[in-house]
PDB file of N, CA and C in Angstrom:
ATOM      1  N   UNK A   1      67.993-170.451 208.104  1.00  0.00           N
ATOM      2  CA  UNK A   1      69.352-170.289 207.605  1.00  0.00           C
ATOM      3  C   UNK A   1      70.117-169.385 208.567  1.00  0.00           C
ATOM      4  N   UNK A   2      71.475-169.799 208.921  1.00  0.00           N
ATOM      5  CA  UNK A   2      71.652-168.782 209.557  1.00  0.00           C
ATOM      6  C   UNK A   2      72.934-168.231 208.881  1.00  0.00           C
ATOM      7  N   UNK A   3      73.472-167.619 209.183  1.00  0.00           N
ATOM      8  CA  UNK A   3      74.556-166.430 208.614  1.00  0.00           C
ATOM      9  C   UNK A   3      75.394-165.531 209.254  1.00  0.00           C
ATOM     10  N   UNK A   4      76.515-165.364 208.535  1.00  0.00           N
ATOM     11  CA  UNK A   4      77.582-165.003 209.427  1.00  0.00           C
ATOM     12  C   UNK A   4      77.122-163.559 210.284  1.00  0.00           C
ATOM     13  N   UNK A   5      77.536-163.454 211.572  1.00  0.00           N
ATOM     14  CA  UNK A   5      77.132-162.320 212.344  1.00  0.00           C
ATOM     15  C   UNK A   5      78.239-161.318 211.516  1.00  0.00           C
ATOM     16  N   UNK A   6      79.397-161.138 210.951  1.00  0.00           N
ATOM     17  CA  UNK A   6      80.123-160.421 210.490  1.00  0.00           C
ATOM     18  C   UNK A   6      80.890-160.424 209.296  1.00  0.00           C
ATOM     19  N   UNK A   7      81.002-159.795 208.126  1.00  0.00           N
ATOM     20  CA  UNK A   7      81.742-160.191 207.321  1.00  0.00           C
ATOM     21  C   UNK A   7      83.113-160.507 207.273  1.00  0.00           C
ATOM     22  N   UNK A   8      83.672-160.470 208.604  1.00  0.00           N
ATOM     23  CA  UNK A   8      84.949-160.886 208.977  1.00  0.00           C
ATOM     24  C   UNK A   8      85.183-161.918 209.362  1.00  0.00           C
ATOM     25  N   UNK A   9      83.978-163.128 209.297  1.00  0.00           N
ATOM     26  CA  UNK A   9      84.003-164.574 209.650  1.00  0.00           C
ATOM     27  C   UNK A   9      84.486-164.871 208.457  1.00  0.00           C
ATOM     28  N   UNK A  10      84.026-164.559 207.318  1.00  0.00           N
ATOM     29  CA  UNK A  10      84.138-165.335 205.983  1.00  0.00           C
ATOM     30  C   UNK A  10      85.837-165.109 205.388  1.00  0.00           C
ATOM     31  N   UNK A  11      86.109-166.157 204.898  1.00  0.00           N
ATOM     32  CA  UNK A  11      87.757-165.967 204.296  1.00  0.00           C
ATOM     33  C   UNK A  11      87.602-166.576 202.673  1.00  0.00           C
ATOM     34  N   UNK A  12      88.544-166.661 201.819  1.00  0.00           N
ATOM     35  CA  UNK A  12      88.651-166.868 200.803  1.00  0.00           C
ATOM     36  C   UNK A  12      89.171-167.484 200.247  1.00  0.00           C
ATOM     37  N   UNK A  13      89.392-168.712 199.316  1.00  0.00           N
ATOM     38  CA  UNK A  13      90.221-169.921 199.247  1.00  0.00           C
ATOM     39  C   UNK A  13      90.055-169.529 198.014  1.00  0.00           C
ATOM     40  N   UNK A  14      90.965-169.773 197.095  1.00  0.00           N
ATOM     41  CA  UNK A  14      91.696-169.861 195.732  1.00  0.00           C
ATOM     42  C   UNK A  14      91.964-170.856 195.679  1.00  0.00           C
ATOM     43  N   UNK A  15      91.323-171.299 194.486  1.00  0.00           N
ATOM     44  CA  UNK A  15      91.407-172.724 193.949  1.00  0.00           C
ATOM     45  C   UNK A  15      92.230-172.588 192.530  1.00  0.00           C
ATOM     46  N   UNK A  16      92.879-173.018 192.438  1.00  0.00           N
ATOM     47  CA  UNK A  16      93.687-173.003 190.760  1.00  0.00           C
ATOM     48  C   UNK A  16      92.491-173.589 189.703  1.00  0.00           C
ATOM     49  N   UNK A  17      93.001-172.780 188.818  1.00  0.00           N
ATOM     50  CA  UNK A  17      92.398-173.560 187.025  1.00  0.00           C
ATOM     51  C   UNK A  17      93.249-173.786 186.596  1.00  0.00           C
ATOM     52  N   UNK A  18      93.842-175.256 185.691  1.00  0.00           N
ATOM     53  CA  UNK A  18      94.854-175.431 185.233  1.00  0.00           C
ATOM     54  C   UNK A  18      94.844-175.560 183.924  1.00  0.00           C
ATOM     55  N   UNK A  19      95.826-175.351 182.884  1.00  0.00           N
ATOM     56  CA  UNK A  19      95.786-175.148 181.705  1.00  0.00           C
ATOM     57  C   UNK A  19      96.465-176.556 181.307  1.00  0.00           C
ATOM     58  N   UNK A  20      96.557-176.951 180.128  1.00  0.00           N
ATOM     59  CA  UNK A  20      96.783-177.718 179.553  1.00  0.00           C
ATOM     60  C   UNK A  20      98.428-178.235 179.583  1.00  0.00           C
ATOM     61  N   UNK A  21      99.374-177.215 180.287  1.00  0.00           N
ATOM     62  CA  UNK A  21     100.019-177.949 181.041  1.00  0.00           C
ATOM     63  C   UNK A  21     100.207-178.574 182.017  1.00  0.00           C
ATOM     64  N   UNK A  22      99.657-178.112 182.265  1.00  0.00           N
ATOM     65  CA  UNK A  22      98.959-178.674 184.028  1.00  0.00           C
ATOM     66  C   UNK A  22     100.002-177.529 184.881  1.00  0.00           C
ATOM     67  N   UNK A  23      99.423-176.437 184.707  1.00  0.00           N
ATOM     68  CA  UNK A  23     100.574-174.792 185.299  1.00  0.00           C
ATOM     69  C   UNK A  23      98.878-174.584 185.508  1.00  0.00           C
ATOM     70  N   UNK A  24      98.774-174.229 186.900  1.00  0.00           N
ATOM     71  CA  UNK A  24      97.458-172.917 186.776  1.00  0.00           C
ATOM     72  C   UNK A  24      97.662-171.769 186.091  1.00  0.00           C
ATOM     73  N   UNK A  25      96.491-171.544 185.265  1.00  0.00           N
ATOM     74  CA  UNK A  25      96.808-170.242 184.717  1.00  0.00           C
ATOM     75  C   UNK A  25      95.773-169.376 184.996  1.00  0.00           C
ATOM     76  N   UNK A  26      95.704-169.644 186.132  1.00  0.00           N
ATOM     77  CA  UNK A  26      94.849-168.465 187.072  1.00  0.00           C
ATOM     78  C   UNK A  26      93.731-169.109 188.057  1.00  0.00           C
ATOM     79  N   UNK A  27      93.369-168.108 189.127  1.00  0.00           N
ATOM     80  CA  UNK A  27      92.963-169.088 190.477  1.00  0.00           C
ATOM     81  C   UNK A  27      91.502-168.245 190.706  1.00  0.00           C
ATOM     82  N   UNK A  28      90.329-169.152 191.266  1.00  0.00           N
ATOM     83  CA  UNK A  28      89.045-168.590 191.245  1.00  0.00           C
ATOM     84  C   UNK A  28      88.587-168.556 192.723  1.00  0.00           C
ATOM     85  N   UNK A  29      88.910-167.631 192.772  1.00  0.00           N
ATOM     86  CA  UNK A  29      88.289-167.080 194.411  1.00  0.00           C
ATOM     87  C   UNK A  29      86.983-167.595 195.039  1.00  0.00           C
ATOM     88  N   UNK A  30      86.803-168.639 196.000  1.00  0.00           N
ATOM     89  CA  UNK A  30      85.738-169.089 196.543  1.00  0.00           C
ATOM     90  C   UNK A  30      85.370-168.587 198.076  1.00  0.00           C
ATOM     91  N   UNK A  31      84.648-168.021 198.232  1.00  0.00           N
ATOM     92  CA  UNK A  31      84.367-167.402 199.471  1.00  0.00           C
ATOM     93  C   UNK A  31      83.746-168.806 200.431  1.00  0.00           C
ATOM     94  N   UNK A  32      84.414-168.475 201.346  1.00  0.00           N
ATOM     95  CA  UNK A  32      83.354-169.535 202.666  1.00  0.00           C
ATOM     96  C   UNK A  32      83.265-168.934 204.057  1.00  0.00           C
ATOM     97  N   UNK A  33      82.811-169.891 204.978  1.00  0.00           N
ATOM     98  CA  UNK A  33      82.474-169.365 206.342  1.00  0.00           C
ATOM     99  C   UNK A  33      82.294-170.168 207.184  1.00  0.00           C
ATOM    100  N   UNK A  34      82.941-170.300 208.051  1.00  0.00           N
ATOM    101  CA  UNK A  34      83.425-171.419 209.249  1.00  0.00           C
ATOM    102  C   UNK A  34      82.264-170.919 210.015  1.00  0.00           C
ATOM    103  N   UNK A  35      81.103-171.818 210.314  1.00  0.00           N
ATOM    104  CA  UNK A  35      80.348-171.145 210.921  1.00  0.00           C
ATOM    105  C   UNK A  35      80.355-171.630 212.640  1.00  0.00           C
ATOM    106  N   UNK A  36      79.913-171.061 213.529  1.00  0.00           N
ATOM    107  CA  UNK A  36      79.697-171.064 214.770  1.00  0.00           C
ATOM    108  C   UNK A  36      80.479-172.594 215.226  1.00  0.00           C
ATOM    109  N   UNK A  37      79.704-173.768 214.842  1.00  0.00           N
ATOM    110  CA  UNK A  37      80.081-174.964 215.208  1.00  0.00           C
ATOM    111  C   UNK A  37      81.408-175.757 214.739  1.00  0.00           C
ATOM    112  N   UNK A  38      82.245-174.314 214.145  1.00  0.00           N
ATOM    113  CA  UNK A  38      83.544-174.692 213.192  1.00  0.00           C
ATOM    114  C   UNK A  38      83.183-175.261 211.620  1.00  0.00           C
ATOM    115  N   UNK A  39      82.183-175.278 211.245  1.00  0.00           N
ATOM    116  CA  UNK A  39      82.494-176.520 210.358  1.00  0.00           C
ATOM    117  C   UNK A  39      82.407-175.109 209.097  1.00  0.00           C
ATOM    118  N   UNK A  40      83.100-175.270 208.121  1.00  0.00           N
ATOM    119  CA  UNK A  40      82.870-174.666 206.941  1.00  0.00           C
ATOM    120  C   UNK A  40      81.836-174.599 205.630  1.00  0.00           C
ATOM    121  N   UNK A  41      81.351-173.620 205.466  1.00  0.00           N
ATOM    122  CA  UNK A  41      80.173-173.778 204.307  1.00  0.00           C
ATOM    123  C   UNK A  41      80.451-173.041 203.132  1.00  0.00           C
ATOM    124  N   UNK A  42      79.701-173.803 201.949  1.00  0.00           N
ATOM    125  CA  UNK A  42      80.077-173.180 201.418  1.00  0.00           C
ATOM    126  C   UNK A  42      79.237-172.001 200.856  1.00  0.00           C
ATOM    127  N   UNK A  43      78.441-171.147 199.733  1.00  0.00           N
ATOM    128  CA  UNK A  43      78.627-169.693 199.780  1.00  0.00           C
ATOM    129  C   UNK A  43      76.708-170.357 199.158  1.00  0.00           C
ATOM    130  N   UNK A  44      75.781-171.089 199.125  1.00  0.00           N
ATOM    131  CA  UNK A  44      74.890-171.196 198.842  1.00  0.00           C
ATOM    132  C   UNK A  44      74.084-171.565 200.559  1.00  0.00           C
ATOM    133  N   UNK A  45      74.909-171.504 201.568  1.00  0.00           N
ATOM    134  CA  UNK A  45      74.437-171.720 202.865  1.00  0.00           C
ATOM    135  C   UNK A  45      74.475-170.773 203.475  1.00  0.00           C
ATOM    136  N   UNK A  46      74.804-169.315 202.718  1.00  0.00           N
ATOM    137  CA  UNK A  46      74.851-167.811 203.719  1.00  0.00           C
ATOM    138  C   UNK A  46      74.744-167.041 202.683  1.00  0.00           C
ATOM    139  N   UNK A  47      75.131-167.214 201.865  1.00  0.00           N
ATOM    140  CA  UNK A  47      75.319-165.951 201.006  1.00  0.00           C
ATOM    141  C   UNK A  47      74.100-165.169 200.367  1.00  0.00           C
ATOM    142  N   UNK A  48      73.621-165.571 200.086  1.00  0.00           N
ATOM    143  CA  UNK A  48      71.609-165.136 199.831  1.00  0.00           C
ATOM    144  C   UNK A  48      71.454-164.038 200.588  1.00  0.00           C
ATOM    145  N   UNK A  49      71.614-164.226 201.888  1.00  0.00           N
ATOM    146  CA  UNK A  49      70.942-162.914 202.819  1.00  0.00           C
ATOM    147  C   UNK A  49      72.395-161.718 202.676  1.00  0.00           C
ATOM    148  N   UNK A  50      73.300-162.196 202.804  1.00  0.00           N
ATOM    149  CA  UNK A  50      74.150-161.277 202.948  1.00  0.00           C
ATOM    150  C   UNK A  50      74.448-160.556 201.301  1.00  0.00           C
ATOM    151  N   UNK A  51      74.072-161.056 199.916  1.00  0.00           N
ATOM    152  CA  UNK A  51      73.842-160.228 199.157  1.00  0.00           C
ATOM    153  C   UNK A  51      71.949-159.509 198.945  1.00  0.00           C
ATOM    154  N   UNK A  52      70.979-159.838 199.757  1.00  0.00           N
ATOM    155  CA  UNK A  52      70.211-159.149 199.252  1.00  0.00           C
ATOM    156  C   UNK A  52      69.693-158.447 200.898  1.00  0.00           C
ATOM    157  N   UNK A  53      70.675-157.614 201.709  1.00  0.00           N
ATOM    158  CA  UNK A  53      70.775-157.397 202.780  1.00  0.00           C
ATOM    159  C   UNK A  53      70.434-155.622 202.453  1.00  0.00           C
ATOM    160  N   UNK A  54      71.054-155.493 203.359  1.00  0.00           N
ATOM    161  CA  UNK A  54      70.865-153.567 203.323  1.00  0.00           C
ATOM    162  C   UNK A  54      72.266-153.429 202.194  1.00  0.00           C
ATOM    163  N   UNK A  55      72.507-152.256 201.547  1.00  0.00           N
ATOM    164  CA  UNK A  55      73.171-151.252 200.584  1.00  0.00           C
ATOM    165  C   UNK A  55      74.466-151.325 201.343  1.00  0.00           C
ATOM    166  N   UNK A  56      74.676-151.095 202.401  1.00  0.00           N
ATOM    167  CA  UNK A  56      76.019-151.461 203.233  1.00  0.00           C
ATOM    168  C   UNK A  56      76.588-152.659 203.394  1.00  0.00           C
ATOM    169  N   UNK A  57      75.529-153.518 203.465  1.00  0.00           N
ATOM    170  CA  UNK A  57      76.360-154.862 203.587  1.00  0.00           C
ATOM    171  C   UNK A  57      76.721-155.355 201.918  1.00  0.00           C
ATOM    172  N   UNK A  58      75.993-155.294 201.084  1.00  0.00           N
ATOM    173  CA  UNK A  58      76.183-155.441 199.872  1.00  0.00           C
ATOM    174  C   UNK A  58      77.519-154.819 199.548  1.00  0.00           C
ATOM    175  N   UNK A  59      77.553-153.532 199.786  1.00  0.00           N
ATOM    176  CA  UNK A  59      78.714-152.833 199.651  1.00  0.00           C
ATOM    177  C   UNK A  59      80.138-153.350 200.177  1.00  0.00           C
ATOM    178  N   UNK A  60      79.775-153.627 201.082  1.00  0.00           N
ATOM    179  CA  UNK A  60      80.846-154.064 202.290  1.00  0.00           C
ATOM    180  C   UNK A  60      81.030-155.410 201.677  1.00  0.00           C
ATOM    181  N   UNK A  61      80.741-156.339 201.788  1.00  0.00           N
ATOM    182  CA  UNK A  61      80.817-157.933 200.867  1.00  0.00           C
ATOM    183  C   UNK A  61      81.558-157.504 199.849  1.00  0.00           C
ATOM    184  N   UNK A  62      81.028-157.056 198.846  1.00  0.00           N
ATOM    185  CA  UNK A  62      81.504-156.458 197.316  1.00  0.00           C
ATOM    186  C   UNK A  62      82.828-156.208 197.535  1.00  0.00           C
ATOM    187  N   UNK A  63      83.364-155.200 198.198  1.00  0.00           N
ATOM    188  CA  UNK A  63      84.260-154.685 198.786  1.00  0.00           C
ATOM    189  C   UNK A  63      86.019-155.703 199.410  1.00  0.00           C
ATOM    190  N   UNK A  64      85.552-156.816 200.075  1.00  0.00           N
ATOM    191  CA  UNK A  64      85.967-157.252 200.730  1.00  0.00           C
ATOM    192  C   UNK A  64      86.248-158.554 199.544  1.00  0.00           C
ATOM    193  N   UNK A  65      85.477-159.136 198.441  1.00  0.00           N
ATOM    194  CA  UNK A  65      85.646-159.905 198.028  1.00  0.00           C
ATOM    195  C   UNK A  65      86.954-158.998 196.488  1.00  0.00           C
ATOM    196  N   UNK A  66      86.793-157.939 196.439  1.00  0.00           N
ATOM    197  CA  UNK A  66      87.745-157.199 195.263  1.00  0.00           C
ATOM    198  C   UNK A  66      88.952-157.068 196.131  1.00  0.00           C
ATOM    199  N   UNK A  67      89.064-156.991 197.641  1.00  0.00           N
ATOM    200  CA  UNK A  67      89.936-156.646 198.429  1.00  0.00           C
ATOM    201  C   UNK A  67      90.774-158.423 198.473  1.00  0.00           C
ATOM    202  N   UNK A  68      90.220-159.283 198.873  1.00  0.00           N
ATOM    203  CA  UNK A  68      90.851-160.416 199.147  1.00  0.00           C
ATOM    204  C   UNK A  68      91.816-160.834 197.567  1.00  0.00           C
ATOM    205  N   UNK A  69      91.177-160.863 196.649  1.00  0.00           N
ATOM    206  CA  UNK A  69      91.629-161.105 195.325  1.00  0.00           C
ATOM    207  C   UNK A  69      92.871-159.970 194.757  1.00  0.00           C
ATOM    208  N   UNK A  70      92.658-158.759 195.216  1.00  0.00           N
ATOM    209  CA  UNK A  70      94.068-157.997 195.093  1.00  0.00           C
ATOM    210  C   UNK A  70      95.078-158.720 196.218  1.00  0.00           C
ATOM    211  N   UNK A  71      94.694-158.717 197.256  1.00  0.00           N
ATOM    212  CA  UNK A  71      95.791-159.258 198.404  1.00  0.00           C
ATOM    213  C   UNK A  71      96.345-160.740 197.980  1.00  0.00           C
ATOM    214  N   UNK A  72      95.610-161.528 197.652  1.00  0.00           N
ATOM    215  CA  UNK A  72      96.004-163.025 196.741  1.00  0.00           C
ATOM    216  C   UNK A  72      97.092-162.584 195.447  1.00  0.00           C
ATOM    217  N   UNK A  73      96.825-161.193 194.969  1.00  0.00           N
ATOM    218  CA  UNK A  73      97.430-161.297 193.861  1.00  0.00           C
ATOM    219  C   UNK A  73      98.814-160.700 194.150  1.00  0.00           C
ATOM    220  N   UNK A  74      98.741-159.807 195.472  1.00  0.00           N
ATOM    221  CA  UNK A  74     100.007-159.189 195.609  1.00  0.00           C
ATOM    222  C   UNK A  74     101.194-159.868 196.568  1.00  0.00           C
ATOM    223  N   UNK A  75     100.464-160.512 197.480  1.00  0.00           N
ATOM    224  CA  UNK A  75     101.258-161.699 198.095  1.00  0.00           C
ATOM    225  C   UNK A  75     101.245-162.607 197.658  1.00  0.00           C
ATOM    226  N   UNK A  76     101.015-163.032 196.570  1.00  0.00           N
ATOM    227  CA  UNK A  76     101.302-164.306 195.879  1.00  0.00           C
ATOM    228  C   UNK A  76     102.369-163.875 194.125  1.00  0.00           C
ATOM    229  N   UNK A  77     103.341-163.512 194.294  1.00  0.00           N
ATOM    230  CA  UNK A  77     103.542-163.243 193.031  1.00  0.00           C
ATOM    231  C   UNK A  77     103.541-164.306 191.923  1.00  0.00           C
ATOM    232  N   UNK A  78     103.304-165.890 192.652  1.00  0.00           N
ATOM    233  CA  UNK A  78     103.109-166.600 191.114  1.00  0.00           C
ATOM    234  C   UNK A  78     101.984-167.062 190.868  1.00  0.00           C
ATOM    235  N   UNK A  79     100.477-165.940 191.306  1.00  0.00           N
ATOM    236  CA  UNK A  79      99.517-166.213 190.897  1.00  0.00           C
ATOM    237  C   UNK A  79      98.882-165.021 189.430  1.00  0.00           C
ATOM    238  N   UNK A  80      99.075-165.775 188.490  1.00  0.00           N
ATOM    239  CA  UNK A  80      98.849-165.245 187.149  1.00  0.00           C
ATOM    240  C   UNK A  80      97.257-164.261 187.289  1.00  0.00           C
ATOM    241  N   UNK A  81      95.982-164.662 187.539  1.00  0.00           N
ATOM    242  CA  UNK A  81      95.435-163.761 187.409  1.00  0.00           C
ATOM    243  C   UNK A  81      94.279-164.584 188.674  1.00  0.00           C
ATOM    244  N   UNK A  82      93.636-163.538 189.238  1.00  0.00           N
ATOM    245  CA  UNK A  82      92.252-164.247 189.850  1.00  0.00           C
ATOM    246  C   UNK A  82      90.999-163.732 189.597  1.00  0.00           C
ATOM    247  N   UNK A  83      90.160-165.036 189.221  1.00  0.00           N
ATOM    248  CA  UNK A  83      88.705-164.485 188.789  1.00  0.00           C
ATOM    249  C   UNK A  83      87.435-164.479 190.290  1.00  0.00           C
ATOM    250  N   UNK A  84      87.056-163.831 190.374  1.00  0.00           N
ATOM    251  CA  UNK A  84      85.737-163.465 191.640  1.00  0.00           C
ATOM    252  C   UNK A  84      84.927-163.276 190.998  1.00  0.00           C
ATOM    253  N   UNK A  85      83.685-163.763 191.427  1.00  0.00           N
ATOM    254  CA  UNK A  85      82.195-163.809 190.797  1.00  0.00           C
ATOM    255  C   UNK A  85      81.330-162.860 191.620  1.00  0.00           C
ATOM    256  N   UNK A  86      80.806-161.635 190.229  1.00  0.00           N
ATOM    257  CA  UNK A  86      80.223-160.362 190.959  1.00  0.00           C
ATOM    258  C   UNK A  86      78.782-160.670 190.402  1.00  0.00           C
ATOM    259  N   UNK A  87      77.426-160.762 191.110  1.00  0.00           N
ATOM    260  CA  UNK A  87      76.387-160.540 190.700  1.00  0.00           C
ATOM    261  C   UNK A  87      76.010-159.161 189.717  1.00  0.00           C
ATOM    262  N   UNK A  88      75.120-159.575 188.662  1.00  0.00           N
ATOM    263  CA  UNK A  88      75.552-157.657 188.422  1.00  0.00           C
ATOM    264  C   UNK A  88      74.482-156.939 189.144  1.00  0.00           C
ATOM    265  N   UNK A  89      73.935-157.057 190.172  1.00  0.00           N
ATOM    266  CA  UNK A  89      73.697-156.000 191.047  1.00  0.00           C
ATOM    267  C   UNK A  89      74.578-155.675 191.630  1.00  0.00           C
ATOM    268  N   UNK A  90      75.578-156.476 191.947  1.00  0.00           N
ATOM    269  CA  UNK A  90      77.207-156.104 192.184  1.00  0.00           C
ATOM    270  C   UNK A  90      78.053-155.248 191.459  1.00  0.00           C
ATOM    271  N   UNK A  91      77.931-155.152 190.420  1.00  0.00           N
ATOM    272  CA  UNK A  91      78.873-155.004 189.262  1.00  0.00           C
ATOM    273  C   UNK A  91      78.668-153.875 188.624  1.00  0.00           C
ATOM    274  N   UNK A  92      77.345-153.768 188.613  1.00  0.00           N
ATOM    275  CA  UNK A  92      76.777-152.265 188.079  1.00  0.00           C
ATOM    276  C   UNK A  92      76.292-150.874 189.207  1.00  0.00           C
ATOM    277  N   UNK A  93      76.590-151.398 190.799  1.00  0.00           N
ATOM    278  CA  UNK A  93      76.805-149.908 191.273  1.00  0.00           C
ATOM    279  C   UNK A  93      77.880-148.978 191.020  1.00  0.00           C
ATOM    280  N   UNK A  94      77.705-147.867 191.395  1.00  0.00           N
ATOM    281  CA  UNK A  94      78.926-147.193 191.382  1.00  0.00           C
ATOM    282  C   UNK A  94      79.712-147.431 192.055  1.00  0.00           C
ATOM    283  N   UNK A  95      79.590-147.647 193.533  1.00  0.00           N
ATOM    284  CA  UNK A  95      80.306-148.258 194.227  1.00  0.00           C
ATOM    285  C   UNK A  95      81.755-149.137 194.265  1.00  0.00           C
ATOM    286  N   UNK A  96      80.689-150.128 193.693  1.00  0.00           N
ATOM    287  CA  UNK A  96      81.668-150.953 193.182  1.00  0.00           C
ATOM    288  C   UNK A  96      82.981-150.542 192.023  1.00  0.00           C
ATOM    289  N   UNK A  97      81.945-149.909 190.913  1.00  0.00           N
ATOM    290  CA  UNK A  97      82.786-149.611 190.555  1.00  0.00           C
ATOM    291  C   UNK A  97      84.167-148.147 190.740  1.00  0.00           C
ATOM    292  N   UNK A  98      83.554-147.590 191.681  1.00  0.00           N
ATOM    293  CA  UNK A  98      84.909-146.393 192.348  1.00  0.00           C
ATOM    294  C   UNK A  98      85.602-147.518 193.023  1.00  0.00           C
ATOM    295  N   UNK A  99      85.006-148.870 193.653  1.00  0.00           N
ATOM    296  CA  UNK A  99      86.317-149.586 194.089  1.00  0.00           C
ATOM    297  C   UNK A  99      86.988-150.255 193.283  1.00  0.00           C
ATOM    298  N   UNK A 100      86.614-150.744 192.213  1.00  0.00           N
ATOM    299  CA  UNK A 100      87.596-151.326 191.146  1.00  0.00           C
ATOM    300  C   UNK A 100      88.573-150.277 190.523  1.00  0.00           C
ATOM    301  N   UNK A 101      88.181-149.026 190.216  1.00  0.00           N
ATOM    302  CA  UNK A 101      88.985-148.017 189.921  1.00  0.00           C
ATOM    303  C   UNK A 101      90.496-147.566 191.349  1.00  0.00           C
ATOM    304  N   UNK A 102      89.897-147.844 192.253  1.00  0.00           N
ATOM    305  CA  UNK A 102      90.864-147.319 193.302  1.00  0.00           C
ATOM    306  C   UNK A 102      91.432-148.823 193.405  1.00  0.00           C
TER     307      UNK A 102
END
């Protein structure tokens, strides 16, 4: 398997959920990664090592995926809410959580 040399390869695509009007009523953050040969993957072709990596990279991932989903939400003002999927080894450091607080 191979995997991104940096967490700055990977970007984040928001996909809408649509409600029963057919209005998204909120968009679900999908992480991917254009890898080496261009082609894009999606998050079951890298993501394994880069969440059960060292405490920094975990951190740093974690980090970057709460970071992309505020930036979606603040440059996008007609995106109602966005959901990101946190492992709870994710979810239950402190870490994480001093970054959800800040």
């Amino acid at each position: 398997m191979v995997v991104p040399a940096a967490l700055n390869e990977l970007f984040f695509h928001f996909q809408p959920i649509f409600g029963p009007a057919l209005k998204p009523i909120m968009y679900e953050a999908l992480v991917r990664w254009r890898n080496p040969q261009g082609v894009i993957l999606a998050p079951e072709h890298f993501l394994q090592p880069v969440l059960n990596g060292s405490e920094d990279s975990l951190t740093a991932f974690t980090a970057l995926t709460i970071d992309a989903a505020a930036a979606a939400l603040r440059d996008n003002g007609g995106m109602p809410r966005v959901s990101i999927n946190l492992s709870p080894l994710q979810i239950c450091r402190h870490e994480t959580l001093a970054h959800l607080a800040n």
